[in-house]
N, C-alpha and C. Protein backbone atom coordinates (compact mmCIF):
# COMPACT_ATOMS: atom_id res chain seq x y z
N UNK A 1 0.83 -1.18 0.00
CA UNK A 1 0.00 0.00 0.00
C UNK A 1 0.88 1.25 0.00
N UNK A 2 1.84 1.14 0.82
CA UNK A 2 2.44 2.71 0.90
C UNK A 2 3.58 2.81 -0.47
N UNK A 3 3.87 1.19 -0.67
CA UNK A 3 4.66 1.16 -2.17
C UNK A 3 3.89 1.33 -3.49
N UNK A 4 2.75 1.52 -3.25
CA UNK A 4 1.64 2.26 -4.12
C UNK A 4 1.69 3.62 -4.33
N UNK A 5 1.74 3.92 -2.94
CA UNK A 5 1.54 5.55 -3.21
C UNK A 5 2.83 6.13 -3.09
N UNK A 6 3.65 5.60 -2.99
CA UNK A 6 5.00 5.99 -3.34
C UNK A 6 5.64 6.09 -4.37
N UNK A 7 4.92 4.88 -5.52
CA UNK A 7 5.24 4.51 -6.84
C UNK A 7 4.48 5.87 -7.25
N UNK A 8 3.30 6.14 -7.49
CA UNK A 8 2.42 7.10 -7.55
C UNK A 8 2.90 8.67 -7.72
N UNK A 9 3.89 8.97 -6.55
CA UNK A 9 4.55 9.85 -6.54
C UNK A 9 5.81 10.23 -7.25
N UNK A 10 6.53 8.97 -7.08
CA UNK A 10 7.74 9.28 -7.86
C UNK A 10 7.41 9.09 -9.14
N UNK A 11 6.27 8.37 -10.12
CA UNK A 11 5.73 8.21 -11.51
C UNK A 11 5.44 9.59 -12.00
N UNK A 12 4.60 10.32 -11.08
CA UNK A 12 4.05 11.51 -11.15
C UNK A 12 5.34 12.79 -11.12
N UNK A 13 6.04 12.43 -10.15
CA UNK A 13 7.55 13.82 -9.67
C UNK A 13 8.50 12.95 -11.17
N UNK A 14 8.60 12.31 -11.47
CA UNK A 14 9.45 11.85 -12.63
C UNK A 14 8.65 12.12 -14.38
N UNK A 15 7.68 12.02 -14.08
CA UNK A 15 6.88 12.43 -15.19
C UNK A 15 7.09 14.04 -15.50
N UNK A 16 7.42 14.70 -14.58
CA UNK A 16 7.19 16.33 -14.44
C UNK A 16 8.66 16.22 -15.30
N UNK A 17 9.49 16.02 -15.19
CA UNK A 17 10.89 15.95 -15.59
C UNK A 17 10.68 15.73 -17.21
N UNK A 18 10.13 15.01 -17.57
CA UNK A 18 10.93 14.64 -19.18
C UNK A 18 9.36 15.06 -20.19
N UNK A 19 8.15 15.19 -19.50
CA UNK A 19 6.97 15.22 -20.49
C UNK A 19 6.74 16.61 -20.53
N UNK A 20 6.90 16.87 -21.95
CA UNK A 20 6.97 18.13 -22.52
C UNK A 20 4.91 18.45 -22.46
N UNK A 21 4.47 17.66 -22.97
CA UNK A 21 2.76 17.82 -22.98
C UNK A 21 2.31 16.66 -23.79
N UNK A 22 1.81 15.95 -22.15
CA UNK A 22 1.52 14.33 -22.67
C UNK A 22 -0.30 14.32 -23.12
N UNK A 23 -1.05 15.83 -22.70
CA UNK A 23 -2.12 15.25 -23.31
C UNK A 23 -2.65 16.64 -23.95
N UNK A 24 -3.73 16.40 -24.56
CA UNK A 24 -4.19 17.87 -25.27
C UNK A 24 -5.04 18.09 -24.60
N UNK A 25 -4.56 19.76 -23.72
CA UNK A 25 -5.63 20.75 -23.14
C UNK A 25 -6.32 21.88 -23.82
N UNK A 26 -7.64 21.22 -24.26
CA UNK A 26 -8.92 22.15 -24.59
C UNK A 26 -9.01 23.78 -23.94
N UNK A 27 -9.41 23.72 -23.12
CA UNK A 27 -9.57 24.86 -22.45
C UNK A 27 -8.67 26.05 -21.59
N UNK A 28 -8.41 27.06 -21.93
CA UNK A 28 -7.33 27.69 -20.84
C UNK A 28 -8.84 29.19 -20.27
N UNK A 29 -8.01 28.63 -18.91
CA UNK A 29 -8.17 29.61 -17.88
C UNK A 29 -7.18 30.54 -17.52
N UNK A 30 -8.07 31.76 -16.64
CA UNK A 30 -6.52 32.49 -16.59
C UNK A 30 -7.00 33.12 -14.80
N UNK A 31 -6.12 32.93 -14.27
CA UNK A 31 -5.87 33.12 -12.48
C UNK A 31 -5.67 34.31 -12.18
N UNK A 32 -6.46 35.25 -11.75
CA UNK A 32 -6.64 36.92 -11.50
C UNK A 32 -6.87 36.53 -9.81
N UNK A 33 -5.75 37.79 -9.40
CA UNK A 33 -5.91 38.19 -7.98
C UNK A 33 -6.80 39.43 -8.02
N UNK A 34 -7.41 39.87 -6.87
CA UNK A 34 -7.75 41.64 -7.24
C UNK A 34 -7.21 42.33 -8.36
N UNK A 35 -5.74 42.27 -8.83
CA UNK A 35 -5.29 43.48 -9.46
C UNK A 35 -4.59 43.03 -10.65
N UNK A 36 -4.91 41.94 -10.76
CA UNK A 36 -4.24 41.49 -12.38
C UNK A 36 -4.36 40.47 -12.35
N UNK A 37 -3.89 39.58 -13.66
CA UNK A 37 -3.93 38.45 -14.29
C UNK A 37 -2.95 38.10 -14.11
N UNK A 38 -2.51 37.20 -13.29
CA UNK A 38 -1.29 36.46 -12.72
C UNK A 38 -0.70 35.20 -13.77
N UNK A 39 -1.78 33.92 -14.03
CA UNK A 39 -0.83 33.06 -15.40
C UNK A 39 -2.31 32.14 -15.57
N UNK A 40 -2.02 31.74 -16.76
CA UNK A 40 -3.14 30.69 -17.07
C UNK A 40 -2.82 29.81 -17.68
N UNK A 41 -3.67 28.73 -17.29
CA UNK A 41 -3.29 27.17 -17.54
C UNK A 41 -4.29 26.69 -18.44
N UNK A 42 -4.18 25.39 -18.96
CA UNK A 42 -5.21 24.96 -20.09
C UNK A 42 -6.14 24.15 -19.09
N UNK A 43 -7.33 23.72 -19.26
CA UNK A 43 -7.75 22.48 -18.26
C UNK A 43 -8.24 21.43 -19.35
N UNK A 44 -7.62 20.30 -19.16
CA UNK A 44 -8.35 19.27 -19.81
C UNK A 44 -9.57 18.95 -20.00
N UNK A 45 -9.70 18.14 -21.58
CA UNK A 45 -11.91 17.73 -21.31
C UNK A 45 -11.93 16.83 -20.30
N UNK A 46 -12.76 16.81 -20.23
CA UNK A 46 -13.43 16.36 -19.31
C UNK A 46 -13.00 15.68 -17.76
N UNK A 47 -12.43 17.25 -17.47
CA UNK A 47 -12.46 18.02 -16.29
C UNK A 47 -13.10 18.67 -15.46
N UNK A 48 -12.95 18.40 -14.21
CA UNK A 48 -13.67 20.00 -13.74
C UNK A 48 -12.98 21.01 -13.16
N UNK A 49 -13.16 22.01 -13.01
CA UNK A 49 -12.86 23.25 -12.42
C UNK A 49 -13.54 23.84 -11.60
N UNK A 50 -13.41 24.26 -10.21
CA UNK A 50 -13.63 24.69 -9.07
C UNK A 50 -13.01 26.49 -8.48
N UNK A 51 -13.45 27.00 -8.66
CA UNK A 51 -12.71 28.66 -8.41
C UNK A 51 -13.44 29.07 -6.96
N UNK A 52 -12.54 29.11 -6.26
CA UNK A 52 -12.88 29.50 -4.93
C UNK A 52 -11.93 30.87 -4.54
N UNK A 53 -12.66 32.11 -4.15
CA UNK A 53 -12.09 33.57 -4.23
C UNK A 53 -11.34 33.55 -2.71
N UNK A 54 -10.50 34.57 -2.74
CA UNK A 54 -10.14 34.89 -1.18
C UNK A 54 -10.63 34.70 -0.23
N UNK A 55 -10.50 34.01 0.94
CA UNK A 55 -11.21 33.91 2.64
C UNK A 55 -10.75 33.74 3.39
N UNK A 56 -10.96 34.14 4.56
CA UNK A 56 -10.09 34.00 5.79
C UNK A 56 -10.74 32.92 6.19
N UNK A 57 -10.08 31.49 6.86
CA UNK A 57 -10.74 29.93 7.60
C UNK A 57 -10.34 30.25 8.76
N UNK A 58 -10.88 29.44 9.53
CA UNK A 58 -10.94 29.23 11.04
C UNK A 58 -10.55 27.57 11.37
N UNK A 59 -8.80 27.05 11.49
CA UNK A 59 -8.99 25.46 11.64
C UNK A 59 -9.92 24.75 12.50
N UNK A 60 -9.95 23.77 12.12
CA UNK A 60 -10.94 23.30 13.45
C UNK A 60 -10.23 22.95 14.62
N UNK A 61 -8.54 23.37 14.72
CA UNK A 61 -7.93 23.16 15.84
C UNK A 61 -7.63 23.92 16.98
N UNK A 62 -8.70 25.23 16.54
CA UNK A 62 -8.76 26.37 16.96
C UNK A 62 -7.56 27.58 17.26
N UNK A 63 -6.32 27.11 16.21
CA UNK A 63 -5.66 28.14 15.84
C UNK A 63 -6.07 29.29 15.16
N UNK A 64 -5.29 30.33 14.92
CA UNK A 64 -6.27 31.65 14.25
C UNK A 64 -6.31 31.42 13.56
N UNK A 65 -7.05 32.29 12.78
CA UNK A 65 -7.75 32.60 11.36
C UNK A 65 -6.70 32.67 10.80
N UNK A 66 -6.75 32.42 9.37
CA UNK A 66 -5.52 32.36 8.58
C UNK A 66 -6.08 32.69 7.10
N UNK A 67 -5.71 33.67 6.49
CA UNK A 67 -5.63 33.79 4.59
C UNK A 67 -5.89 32.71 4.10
N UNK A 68 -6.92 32.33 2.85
CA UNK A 68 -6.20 31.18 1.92
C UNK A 68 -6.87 32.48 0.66
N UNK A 69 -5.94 32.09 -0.59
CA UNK A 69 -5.67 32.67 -1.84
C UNK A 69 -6.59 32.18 -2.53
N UNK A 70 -7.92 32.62 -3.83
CA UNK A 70 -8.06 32.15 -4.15
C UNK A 70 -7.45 30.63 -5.26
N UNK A 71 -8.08 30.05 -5.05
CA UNK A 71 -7.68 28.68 -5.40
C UNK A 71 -8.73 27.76 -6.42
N UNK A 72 -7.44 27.57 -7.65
CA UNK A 72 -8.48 26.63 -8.87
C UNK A 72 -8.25 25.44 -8.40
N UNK A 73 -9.35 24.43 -8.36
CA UNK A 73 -9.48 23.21 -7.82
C UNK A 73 -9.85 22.19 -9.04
N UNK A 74 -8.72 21.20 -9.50
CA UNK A 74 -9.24 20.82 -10.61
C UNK A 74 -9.53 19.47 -10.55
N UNK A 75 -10.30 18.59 -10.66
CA UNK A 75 -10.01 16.98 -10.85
C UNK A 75 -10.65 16.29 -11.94
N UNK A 76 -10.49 15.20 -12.30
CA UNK A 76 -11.33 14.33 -13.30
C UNK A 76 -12.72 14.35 -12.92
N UNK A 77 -13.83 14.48 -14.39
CA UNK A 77 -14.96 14.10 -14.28
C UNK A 77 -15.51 12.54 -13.65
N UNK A 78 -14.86 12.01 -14.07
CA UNK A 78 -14.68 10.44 -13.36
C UNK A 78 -13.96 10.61 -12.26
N UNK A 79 -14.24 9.71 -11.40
CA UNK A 79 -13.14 9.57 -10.01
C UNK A 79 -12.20 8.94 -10.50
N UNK A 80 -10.92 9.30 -10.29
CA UNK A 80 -9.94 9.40 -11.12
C UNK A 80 -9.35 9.16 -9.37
N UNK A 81 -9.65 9.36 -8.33
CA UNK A 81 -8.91 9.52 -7.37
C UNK A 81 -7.23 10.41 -7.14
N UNK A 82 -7.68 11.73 -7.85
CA UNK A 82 -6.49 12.67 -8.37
C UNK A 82 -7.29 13.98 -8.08
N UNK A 83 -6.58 14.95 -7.40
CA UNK A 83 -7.24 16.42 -6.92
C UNK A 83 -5.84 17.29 -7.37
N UNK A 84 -5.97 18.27 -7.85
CA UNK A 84 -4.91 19.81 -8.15
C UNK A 84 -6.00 20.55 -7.66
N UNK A 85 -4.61 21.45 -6.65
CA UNK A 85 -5.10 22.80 -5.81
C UNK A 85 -4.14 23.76 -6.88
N UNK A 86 -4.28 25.12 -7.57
CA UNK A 86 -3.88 26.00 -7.87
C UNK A 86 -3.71 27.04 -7.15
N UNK A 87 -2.58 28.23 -6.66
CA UNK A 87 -2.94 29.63 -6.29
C UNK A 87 -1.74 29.73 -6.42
N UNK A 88 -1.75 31.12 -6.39
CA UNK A 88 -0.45 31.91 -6.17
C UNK A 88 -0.65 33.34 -5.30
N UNK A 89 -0.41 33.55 -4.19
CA UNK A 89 -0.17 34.48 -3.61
C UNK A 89 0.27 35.49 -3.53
N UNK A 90 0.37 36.70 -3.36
CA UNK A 90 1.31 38.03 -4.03
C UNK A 90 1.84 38.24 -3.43
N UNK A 91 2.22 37.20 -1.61
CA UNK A 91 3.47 37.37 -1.26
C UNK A 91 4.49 36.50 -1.91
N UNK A 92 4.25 35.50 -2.07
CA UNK A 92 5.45 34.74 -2.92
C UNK A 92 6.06 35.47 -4.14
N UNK A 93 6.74 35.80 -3.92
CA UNK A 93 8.01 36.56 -5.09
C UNK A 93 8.95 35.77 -5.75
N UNK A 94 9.18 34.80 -5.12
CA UNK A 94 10.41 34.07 -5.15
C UNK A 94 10.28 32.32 -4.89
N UNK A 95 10.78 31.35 -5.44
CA UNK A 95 10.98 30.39 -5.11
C UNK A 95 10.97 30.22 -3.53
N UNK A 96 12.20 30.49 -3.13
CA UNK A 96 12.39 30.80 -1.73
C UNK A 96 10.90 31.24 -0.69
N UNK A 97 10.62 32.16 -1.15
CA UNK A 97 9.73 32.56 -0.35
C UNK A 97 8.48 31.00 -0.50
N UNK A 98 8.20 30.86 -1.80
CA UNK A 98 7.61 29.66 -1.46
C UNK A 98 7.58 28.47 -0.34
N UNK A 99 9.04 28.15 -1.19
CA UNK A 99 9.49 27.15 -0.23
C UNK A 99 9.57 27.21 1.27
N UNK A 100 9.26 28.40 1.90
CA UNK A 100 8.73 28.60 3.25
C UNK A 100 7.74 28.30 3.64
N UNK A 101 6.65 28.36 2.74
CA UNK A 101 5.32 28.26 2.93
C UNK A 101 4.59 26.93 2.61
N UNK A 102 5.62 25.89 1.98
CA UNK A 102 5.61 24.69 1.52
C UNK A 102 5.78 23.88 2.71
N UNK A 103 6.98 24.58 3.18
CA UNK A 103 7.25 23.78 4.33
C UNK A 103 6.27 23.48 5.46
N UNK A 104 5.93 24.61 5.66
CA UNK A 104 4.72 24.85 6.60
C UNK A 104 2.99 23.53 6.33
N UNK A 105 2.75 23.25 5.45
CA UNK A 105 2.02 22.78 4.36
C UNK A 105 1.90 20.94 4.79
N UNK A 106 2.36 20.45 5.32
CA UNK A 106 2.32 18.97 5.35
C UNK A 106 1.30 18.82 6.29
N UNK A 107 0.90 19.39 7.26
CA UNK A 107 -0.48 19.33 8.37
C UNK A 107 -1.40 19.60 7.77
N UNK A 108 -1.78 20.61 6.52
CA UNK A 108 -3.00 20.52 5.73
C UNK A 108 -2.89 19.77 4.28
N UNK A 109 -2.22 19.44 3.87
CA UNK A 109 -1.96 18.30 2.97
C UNK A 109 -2.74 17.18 3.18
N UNK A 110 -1.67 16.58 4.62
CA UNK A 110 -2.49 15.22 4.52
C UNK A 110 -1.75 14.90 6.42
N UNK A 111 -2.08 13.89 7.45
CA UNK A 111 -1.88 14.07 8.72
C UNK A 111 -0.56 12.66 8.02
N UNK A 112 0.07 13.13 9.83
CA UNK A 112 1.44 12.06 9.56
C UNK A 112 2.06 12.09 8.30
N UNK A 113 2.56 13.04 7.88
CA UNK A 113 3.40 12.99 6.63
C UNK A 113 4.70 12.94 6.75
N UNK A 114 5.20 12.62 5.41
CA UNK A 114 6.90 11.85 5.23
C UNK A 114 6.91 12.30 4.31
N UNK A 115 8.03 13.42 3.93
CA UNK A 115 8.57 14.08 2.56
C UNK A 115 9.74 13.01 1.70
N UNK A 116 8.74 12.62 1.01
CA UNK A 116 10.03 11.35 0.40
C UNK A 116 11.17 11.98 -0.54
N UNK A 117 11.08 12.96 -1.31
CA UNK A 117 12.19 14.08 -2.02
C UNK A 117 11.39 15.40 -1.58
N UNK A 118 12.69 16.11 -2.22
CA UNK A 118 12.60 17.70 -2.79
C UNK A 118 13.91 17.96 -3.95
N UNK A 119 13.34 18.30 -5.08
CA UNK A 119 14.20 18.36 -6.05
C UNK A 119 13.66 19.54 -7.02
N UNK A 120 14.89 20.06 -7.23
CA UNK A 120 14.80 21.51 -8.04
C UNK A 120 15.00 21.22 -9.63
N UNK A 121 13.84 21.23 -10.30
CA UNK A 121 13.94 21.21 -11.88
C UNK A 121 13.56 22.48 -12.54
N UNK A 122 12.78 22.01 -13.78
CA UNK A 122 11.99 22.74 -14.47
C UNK A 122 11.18 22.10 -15.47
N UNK A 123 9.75 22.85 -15.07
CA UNK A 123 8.59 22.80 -15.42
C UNK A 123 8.49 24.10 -16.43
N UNK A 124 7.73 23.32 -17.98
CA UNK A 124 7.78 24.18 -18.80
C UNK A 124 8.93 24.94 -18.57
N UNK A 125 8.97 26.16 -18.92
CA UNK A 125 9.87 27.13 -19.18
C UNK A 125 10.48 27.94 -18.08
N UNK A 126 9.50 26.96 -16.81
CA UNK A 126 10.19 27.76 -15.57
C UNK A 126 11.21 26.67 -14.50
N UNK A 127 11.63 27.82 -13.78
CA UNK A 127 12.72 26.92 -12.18
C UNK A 127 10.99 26.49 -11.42
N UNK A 128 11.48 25.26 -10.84
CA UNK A 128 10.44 24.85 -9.86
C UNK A 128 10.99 24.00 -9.20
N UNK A 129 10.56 23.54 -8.32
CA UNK A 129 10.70 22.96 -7.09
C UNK A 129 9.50 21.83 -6.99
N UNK A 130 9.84 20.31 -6.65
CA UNK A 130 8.67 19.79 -6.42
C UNK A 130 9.34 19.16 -5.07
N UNK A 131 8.33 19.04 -4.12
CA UNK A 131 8.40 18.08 -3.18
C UNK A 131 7.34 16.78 -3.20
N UNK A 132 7.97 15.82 -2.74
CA UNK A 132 6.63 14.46 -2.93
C UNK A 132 6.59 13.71 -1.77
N UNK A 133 5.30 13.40 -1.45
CA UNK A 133 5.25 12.69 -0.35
C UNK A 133 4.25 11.50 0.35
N UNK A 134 4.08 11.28 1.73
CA UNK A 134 2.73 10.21 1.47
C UNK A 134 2.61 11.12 2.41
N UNK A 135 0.80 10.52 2.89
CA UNK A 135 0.42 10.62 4.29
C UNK A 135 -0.75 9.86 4.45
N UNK A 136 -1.61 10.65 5.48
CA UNK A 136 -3.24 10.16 5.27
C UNK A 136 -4.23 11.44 5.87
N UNK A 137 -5.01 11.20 4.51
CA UNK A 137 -6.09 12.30 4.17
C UNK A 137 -7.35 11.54 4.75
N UNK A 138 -8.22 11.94 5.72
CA UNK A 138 -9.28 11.25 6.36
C UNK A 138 -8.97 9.81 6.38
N UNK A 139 -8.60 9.83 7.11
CA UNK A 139 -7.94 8.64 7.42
C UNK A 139 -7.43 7.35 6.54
N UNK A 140 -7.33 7.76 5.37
CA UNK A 140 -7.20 7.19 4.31
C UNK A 140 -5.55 7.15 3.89
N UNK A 141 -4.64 6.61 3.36
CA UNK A 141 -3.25 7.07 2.81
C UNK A 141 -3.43 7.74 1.24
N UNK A 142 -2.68 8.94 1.32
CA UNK A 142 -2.03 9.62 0.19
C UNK A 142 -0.92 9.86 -0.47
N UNK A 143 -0.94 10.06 -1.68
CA UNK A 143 0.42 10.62 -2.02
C UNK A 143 0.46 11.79 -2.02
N UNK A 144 1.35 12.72 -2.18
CA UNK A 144 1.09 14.42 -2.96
C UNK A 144 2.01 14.65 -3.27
N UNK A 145 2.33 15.76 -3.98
CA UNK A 145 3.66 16.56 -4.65
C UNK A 145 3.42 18.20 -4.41
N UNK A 146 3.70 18.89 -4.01
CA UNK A 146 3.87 20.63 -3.98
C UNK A 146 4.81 20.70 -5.31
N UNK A 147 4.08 21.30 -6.16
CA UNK A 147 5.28 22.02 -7.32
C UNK A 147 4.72 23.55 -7.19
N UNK A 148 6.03 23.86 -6.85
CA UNK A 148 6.53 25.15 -6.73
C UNK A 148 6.79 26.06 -8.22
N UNK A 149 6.62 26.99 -8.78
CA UNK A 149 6.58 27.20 -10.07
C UNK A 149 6.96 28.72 -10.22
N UNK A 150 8.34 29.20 -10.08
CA UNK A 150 8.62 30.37 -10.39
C UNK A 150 8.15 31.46 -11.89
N UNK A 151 7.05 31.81 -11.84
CA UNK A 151 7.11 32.12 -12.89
C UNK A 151 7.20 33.38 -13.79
N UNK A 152 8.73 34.12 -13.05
CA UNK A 152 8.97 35.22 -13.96
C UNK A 152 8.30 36.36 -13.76
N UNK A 153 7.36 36.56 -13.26
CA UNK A 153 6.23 38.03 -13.28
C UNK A 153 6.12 38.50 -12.06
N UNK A 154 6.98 38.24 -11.08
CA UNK A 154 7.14 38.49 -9.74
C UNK A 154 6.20 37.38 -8.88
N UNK A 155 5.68 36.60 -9.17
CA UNK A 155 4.63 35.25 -9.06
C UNK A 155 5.52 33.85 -8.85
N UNK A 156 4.68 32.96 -7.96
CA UNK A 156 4.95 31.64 -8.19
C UNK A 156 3.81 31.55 -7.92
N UNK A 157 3.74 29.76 -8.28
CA UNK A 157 2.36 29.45 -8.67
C UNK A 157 2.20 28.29 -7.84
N UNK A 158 1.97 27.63 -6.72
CA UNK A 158 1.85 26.70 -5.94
C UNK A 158 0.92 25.37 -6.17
N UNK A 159 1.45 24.64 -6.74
CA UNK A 159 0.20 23.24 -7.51
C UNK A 159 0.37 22.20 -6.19
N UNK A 160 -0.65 21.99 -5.75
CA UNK A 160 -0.95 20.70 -5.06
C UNK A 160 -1.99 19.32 -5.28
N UNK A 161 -1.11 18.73 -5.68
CA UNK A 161 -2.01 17.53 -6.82
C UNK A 161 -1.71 16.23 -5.58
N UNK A 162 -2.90 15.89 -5.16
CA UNK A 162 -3.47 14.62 -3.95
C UNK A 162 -3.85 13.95 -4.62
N UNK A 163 -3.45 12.25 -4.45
CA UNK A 163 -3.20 11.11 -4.87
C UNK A 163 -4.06 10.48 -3.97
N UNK A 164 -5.39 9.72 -3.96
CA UNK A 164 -5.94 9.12 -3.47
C UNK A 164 -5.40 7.84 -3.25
N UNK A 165 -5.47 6.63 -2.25
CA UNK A 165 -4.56 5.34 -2.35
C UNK A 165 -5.22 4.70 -3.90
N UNK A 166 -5.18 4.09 -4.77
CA UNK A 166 -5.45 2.90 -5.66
C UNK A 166 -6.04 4.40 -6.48
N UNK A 167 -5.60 5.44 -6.73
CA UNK A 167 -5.51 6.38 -7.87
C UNK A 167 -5.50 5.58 -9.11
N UNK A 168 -6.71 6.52 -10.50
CA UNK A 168 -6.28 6.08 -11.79
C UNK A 168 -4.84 6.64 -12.50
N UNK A 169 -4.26 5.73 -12.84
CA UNK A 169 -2.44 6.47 -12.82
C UNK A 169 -2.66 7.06 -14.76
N UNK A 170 -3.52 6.73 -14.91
CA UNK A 170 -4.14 7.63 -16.02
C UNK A 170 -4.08 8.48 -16.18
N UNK A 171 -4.65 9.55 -14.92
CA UNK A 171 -4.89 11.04 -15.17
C UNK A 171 -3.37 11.27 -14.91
N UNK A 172 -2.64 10.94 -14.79
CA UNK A 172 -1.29 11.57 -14.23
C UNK A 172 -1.07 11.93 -15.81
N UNK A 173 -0.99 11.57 -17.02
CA UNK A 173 -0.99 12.75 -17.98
C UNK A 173 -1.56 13.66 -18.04
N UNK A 174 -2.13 13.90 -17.37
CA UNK A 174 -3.55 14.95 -17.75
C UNK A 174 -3.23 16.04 -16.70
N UNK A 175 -2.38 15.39 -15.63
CA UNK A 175 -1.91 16.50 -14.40
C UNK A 175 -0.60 17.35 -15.17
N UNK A 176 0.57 16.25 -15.80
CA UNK A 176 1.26 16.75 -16.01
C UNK A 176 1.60 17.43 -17.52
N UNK A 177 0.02 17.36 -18.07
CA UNK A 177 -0.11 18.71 -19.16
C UNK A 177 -0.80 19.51 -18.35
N UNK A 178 -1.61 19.59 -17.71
CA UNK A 178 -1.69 21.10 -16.73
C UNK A 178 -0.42 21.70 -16.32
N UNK A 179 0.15 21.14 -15.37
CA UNK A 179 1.54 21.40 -14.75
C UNK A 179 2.25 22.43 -16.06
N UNK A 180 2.54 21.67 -16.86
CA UNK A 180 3.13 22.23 -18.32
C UNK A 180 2.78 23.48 -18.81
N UNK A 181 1.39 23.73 -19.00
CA UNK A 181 0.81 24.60 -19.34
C UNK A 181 0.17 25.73 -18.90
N UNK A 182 0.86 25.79 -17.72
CA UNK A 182 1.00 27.00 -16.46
C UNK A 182 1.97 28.31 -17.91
N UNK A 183 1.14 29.20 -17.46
CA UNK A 183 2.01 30.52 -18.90
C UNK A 183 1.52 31.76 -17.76
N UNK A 184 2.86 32.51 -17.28
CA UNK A 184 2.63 33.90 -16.69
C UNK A 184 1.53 35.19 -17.83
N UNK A 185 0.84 35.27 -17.42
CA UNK A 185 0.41 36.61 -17.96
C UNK A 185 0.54 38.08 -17.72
């Protein structure tokens, strides 16, 4: 089981590396904060898309209130057992600055997590950063990856793609022509 979702991850963090655009994306969206058009991505057919605007949450662990960015939420029309979180924040400037906020990130990911890498490539045309890992999401085991995505316009772009256990390893093209097709605007 955990050599499942481990395979899962490194298929997926190794796929990011050599696939230029393994499937054809129909549709592009484009990711606006308040004050501009930050980058847009294509979304595959038969997909969905989820746009959730700025809000302040309240954990249920009764730590404070905390920011979340709006965020594109994408997964297969089929259960595909595969979720991408999109945002980018207008404090992240920098890789670096990301990677602070990444770090922070494994308690809402998924509980009990184990960072199995962190490795600095590039995605499409940009520096990025992916980390990959397991855990368990409602009590269930996961995989995930944080790709980090510098992209040039004073922006990074933060992708969080959750791996359900016994995931269709299918959509993992379909993640990593999204991934790809991240373009600063």
């Amino acid at each position: 089981m955990q050599k499942t979702l481990r395979l899962g991850s490194m298929l997926l963090s190794a796929a990011l590396c050599v696939a230029p655009m393994l499937a054809q994306a129909d549709t592009q969206v484009v990711y606006r904060d308040q004050t501009r058009n930050v980058f847009q991505v294509d979304v595959p057919d038969f997909w969905k898309l989820r746009v959730g605007g700025p809000r302040d949450l309240a954990p249920t662990d009764g730590d404070e209130i905390r920011a979340v960015e709006r965020v594109f939420g994408l997964e297969p029309e089929s259960d595909h057992g595969v979720w991408i979180g999109l945002i980018s924040p207008p404090k992240f400037r920098t890789l670096e600055d990301a990677k602070e906020y990444a770090r922070g990130l494994s308690g809402q990911l998924a509980k009990t997590t184990e960072i199995l890498s962190v490795e600095d490539r590039r995605i499409g045309n940009y520096a990025a950063t992916v980390i990959t890992g397991t855990g368990r999401r409602d009590g269930r085991p996961v995989s995930f990856n944080v790709t980090l995505l510098d992209i040039k316009n004073g922006r990074v772009v933060v992708a969080l793609t959750i791996m359900s256990q016994g995931f269709d390893q299918s959509a993992l093209a379909d993640v990593n022509a999204i991934l790809n097709s991240i373009k600063a605007r």
